[in-house]
PDB file of N, CA and C in Angstrom:
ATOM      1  N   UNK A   1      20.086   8.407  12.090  1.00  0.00           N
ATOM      2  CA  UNK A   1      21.176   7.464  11.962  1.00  0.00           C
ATOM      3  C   UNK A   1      21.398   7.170  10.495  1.00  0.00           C
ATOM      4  N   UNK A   2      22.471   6.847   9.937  1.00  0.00           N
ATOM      5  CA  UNK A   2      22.919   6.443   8.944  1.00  0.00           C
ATOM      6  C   UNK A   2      23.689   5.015   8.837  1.00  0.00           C
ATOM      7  N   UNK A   3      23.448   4.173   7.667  1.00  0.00           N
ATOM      8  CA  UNK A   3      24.206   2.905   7.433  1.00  0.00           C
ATOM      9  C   UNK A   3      25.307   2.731   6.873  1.00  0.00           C
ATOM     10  N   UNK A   4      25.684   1.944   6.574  1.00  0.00           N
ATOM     11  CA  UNK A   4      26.977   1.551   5.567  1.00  0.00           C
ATOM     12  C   UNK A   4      26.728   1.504   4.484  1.00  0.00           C
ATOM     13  N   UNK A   5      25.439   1.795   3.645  1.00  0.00           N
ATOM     14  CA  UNK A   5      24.892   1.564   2.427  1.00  0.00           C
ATOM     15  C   UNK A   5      24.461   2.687   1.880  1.00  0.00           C
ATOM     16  N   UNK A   6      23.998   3.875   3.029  1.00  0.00           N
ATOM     17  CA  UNK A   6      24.008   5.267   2.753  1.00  0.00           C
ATOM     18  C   UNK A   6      22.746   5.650   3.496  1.00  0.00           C
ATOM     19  N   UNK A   7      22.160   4.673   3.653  1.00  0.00           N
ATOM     20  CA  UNK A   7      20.577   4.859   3.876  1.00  0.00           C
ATOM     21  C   UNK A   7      20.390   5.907   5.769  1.00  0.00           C
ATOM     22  N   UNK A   8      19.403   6.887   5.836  1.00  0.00           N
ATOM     23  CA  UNK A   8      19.482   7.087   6.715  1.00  0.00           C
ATOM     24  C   UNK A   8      17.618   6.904   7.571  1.00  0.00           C
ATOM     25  N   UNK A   9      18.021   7.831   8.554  1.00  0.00           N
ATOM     26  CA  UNK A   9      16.331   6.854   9.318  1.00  0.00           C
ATOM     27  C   UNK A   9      16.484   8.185  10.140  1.00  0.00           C
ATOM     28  N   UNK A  10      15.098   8.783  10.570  1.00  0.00           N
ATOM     29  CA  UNK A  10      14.881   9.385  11.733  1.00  0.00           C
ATOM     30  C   UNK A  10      14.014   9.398  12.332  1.00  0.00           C
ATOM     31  N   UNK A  11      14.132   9.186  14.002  1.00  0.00           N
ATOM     32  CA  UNK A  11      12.566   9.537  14.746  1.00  0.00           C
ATOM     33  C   UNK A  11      12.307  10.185  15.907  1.00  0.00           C
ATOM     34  N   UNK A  12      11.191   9.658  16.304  1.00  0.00           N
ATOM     35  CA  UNK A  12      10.869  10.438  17.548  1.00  0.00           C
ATOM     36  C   UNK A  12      10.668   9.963  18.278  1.00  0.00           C
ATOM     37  N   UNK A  13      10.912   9.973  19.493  1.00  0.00           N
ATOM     38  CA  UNK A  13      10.268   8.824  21.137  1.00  0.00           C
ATOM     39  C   UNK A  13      10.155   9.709  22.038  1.00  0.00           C
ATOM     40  N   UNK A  14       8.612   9.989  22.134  1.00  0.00           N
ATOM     41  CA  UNK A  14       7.956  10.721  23.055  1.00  0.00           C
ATOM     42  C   UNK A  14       7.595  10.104  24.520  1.00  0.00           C
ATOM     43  N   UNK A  15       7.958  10.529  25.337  1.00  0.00           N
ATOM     44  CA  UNK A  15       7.561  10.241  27.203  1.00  0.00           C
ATOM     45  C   UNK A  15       8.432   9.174  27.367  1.00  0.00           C
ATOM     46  N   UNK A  16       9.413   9.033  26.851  1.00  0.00           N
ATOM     47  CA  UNK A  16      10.384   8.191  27.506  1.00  0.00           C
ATOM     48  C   UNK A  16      11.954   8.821  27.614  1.00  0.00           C
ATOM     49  N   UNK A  17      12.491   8.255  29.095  1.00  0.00           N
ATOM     50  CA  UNK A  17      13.456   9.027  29.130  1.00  0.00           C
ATOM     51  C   UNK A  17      14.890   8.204  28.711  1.00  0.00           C
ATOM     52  N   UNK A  18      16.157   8.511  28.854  1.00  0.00           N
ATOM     53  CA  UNK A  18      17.649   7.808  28.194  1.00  0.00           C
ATOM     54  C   UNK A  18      17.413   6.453  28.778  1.00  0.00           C
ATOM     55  N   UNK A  19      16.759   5.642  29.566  1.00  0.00           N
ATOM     56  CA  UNK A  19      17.187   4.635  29.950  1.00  0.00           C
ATOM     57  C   UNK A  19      16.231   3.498  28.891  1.00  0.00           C
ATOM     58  N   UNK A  20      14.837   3.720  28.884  1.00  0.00           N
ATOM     59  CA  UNK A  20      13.709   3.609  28.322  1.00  0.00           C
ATOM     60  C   UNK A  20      13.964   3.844  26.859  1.00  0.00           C
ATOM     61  N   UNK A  21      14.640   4.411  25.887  1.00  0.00           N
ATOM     62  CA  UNK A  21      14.544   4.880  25.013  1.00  0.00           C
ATOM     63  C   UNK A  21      16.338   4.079  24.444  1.00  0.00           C
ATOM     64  N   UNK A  22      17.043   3.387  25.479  1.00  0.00           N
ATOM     65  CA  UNK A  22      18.001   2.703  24.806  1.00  0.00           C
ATOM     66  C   UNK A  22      17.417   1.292  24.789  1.00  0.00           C
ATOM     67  N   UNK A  23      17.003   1.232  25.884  1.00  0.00           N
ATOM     68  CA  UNK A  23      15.766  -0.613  25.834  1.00  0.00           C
ATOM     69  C   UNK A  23      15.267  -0.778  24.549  1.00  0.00           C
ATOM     70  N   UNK A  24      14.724   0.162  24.106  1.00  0.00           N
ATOM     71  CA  UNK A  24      14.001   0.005  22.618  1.00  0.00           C
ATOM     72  C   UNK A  24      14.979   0.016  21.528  1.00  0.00           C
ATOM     73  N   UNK A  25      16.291   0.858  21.560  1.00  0.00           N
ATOM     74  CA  UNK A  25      16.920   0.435  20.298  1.00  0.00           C
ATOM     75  C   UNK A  25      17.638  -0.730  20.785  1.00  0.00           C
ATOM     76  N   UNK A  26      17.931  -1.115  21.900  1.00  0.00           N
ATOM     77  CA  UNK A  26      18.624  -2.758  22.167  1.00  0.00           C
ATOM     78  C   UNK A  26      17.788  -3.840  21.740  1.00  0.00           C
ATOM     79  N   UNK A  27      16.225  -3.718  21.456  1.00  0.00           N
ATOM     80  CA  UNK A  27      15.714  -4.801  21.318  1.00  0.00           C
ATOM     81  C   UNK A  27      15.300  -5.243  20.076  1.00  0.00           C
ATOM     82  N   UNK A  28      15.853  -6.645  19.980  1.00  0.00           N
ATOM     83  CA  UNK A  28      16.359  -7.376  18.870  1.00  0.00           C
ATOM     84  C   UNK A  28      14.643  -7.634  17.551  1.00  0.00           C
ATOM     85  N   UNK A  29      14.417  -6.858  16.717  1.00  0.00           N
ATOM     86  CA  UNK A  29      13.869  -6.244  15.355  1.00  0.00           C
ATOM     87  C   UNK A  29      13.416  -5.651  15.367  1.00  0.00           C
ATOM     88  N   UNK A  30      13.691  -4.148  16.453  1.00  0.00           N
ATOM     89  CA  UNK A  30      13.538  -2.538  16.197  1.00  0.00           C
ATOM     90  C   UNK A  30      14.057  -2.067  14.953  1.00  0.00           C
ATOM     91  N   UNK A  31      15.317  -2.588  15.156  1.00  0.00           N
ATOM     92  CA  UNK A  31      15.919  -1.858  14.124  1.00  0.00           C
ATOM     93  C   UNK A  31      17.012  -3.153  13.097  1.00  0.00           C
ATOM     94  N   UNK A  32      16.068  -3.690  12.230  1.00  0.00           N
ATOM     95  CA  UNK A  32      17.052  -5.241  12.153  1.00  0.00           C
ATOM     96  C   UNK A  32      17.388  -5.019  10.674  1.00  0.00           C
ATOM     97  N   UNK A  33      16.986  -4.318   9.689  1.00  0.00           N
ATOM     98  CA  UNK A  33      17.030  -3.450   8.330  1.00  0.00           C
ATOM     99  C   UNK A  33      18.633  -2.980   8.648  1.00  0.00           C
ATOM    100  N   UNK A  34      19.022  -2.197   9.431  1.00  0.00           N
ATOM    101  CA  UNK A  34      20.152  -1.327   9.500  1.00  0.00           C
ATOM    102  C   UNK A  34      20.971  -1.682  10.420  1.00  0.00           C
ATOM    103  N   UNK A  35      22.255  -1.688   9.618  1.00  0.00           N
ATOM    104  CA  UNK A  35      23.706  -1.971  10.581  1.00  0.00           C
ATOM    105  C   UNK A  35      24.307  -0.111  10.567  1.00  0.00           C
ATOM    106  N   UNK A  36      23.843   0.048  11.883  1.00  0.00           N
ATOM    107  CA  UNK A  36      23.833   1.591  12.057  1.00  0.00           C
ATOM    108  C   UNK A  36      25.205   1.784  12.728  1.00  0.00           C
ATOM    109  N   UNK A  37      25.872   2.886  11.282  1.00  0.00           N
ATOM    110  CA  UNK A  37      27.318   2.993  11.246  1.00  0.00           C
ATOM    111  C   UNK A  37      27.347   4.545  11.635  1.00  0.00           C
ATOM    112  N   UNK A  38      26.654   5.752  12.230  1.00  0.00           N
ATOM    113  CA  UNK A  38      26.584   6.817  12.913  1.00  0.00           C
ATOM    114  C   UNK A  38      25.322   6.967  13.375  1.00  0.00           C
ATOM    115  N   UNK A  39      25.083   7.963  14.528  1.00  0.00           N
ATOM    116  CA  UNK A  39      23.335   8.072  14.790  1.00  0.00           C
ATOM    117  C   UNK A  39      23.865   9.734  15.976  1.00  0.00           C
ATOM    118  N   UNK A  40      23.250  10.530  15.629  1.00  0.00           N
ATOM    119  CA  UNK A  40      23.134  11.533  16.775  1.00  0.00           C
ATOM    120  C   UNK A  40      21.877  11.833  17.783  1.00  0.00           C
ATOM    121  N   UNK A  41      21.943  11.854  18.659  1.00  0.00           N
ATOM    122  CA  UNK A  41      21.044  11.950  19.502  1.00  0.00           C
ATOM    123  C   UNK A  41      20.559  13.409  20.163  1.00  0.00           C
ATOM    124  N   UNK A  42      19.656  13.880  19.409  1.00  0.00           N
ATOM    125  CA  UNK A  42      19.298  15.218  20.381  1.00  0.00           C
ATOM    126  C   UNK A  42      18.584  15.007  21.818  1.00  0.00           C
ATOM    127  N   UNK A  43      18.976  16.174  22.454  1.00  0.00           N
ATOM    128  CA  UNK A  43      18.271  15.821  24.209  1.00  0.00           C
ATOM    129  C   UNK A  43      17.366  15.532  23.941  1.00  0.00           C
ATOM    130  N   UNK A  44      16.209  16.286  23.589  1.00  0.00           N
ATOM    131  CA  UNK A  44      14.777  16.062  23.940  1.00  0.00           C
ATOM    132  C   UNK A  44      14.366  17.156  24.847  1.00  0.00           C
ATOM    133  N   UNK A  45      15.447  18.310  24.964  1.00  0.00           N
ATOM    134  CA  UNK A  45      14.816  18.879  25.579  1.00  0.00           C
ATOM    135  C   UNK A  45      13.789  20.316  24.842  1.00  0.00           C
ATOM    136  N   UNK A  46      13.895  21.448  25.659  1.00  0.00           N
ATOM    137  CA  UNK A  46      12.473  22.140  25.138  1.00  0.00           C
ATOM    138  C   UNK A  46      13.516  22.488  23.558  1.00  0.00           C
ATOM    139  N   UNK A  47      14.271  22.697  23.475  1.00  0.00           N
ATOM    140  CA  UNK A  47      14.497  23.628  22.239  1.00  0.00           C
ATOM    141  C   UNK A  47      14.811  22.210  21.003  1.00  0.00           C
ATOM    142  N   UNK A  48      14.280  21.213  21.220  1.00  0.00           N
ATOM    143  CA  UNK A  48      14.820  19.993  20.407  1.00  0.00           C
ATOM    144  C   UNK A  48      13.088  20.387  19.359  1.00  0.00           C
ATOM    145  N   UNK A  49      13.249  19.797  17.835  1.00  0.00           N
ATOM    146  CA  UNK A  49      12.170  19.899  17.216  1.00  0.00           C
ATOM    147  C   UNK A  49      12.764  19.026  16.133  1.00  0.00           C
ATOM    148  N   UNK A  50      11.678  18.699  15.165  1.00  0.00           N
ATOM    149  CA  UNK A  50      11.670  17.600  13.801  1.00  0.00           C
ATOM    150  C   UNK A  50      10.881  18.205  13.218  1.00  0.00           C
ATOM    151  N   UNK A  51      11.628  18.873  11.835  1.00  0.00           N
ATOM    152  CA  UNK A  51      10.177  19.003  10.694  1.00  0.00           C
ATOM    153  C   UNK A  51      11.283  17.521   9.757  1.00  0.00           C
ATOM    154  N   UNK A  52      10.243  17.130   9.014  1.00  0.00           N
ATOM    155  CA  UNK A  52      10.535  16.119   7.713  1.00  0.00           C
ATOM    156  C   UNK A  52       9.392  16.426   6.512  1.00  0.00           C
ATOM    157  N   UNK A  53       9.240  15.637   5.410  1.00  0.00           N
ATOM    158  CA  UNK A  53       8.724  15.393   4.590  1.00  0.00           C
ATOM    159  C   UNK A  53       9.102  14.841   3.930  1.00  0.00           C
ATOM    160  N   UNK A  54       8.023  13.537   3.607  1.00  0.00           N
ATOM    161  CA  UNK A  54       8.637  12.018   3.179  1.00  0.00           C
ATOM    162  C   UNK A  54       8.233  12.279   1.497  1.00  0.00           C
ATOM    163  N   UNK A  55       8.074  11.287   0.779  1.00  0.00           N
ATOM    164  CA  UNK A  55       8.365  10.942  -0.955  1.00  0.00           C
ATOM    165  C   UNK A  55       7.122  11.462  -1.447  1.00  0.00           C
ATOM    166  N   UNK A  56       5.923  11.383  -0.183  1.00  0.00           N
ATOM    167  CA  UNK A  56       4.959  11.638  -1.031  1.00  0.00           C
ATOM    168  C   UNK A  56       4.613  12.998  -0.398  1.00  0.00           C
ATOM    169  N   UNK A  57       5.229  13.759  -0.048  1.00  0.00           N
ATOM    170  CA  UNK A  57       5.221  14.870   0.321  1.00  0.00           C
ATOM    171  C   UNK A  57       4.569  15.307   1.718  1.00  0.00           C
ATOM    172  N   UNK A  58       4.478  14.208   2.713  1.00  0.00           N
ATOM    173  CA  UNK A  58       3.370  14.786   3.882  1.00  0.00           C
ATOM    174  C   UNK A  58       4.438  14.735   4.689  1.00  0.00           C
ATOM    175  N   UNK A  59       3.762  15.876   5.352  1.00  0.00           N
ATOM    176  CA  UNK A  59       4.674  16.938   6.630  1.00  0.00           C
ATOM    177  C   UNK A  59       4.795  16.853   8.391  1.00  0.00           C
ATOM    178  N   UNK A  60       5.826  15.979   8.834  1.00  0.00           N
ATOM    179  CA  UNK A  60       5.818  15.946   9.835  1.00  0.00           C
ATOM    180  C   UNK A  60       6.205  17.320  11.113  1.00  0.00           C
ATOM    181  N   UNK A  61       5.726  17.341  12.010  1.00  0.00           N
ATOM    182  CA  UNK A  61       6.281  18.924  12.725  1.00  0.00           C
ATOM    183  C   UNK A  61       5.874  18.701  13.890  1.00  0.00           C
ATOM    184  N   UNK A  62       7.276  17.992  14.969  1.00  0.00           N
ATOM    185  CA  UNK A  62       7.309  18.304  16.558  1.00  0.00           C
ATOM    186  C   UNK A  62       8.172  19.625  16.666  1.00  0.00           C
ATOM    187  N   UNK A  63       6.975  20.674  17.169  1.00  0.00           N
ATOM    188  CA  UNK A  63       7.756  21.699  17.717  1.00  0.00           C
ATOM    189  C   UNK A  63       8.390  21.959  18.556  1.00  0.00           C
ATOM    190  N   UNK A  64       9.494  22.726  18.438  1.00  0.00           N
ATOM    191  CA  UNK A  64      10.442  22.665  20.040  1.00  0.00           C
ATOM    192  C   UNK A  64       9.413  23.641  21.263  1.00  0.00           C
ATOM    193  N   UNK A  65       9.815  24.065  22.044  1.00  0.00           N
ATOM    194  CA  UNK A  65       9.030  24.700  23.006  1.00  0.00           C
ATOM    195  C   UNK A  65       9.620  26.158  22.815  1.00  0.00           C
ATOM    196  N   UNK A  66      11.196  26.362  22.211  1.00  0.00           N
ATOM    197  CA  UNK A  66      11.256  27.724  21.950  1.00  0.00           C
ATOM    198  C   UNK A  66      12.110  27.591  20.768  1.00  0.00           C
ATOM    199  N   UNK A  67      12.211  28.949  20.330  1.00  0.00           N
ATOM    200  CA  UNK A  67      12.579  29.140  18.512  1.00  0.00           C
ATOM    201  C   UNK A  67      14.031  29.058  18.715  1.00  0.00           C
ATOM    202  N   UNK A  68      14.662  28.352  18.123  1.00  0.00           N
ATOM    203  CA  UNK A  68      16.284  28.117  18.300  1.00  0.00           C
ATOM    204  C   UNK A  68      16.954  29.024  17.144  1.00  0.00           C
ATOM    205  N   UNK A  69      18.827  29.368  16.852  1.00  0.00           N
ATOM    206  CA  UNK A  69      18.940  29.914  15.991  1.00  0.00           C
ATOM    207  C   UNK A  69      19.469  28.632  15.407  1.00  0.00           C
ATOM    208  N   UNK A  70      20.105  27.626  15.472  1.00  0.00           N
ATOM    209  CA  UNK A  70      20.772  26.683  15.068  1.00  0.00           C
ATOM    210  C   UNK A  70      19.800  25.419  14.435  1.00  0.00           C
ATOM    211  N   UNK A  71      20.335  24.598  13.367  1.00  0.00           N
ATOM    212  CA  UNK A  71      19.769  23.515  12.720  1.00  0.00           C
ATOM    213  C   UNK A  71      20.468  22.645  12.241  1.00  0.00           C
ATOM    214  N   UNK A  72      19.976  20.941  12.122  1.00  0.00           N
ATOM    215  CA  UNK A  72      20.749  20.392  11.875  1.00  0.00           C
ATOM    216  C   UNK A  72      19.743  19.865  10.371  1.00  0.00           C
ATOM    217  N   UNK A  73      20.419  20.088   9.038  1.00  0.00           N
ATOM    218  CA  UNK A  73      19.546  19.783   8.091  1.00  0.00           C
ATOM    219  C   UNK A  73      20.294  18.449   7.109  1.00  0.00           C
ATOM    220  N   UNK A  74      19.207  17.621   6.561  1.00  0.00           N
ATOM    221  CA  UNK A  74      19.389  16.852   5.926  1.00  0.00           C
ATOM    222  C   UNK A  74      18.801  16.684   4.722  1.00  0.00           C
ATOM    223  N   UNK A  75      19.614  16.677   3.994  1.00  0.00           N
ATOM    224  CA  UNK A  75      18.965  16.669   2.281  1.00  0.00           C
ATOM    225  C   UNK A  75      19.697  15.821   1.178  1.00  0.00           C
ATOM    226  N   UNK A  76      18.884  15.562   0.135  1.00  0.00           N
ATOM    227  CA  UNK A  76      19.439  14.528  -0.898  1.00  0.00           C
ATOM    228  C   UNK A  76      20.777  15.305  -1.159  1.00  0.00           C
ATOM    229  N   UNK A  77      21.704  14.411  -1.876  1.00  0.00           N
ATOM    230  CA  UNK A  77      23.099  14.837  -2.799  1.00  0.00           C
ATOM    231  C   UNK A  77      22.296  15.766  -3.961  1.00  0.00           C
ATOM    232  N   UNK A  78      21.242  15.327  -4.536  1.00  0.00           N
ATOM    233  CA  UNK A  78      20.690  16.083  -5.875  1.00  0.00           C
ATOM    234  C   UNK A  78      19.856  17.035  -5.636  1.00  0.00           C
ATOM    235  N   UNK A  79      19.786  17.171  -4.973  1.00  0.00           N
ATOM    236  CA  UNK A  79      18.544  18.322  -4.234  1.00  0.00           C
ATOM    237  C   UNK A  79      19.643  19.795  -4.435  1.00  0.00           C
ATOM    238  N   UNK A  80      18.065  20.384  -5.038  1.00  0.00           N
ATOM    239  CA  UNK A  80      18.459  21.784  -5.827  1.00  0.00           C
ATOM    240  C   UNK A  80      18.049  22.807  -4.651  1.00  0.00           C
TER     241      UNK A  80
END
């Protein structure tokens, strides 16, 4: 998701399904930092995956269950 300020956020919510997993962003200081002005939602299903790596360089990696050809990538404006 992204804000009105630029800032963006991403995660993961494991063993819960669409109903369970909107309860948690409805509830009031999940998310109280951000007035969330877009957000996309991948299924969750087998071909869904997250690599990241935060400021200090450590590496997050939920693998999908099979190798996809498609990606959705996010990177700084200055990033070479």
């Amino acid at each position: 998701m992204t804000d009105t300020e630029g800032r963006w956020a991403l995660g993961v919510c494991k063993r819960a399904g669409l109903l369970e997993f909107a309860h948690i962003l409805v509830t009031p200081g999940i998310i109280s930092e951000m007035k969330v002005k877009r957000a996309l939602n991948l299924d969750g299903g087998p071909s869904t995956g997250l690599w990241c790596r935060n400021e200090a360089g450590m590496v997050q990696f939920e693998k999908p269950g099979w190798a996809v050809r498609n990606a959705i990538v996010v990177v700084p404006r200055d990033s070479k």
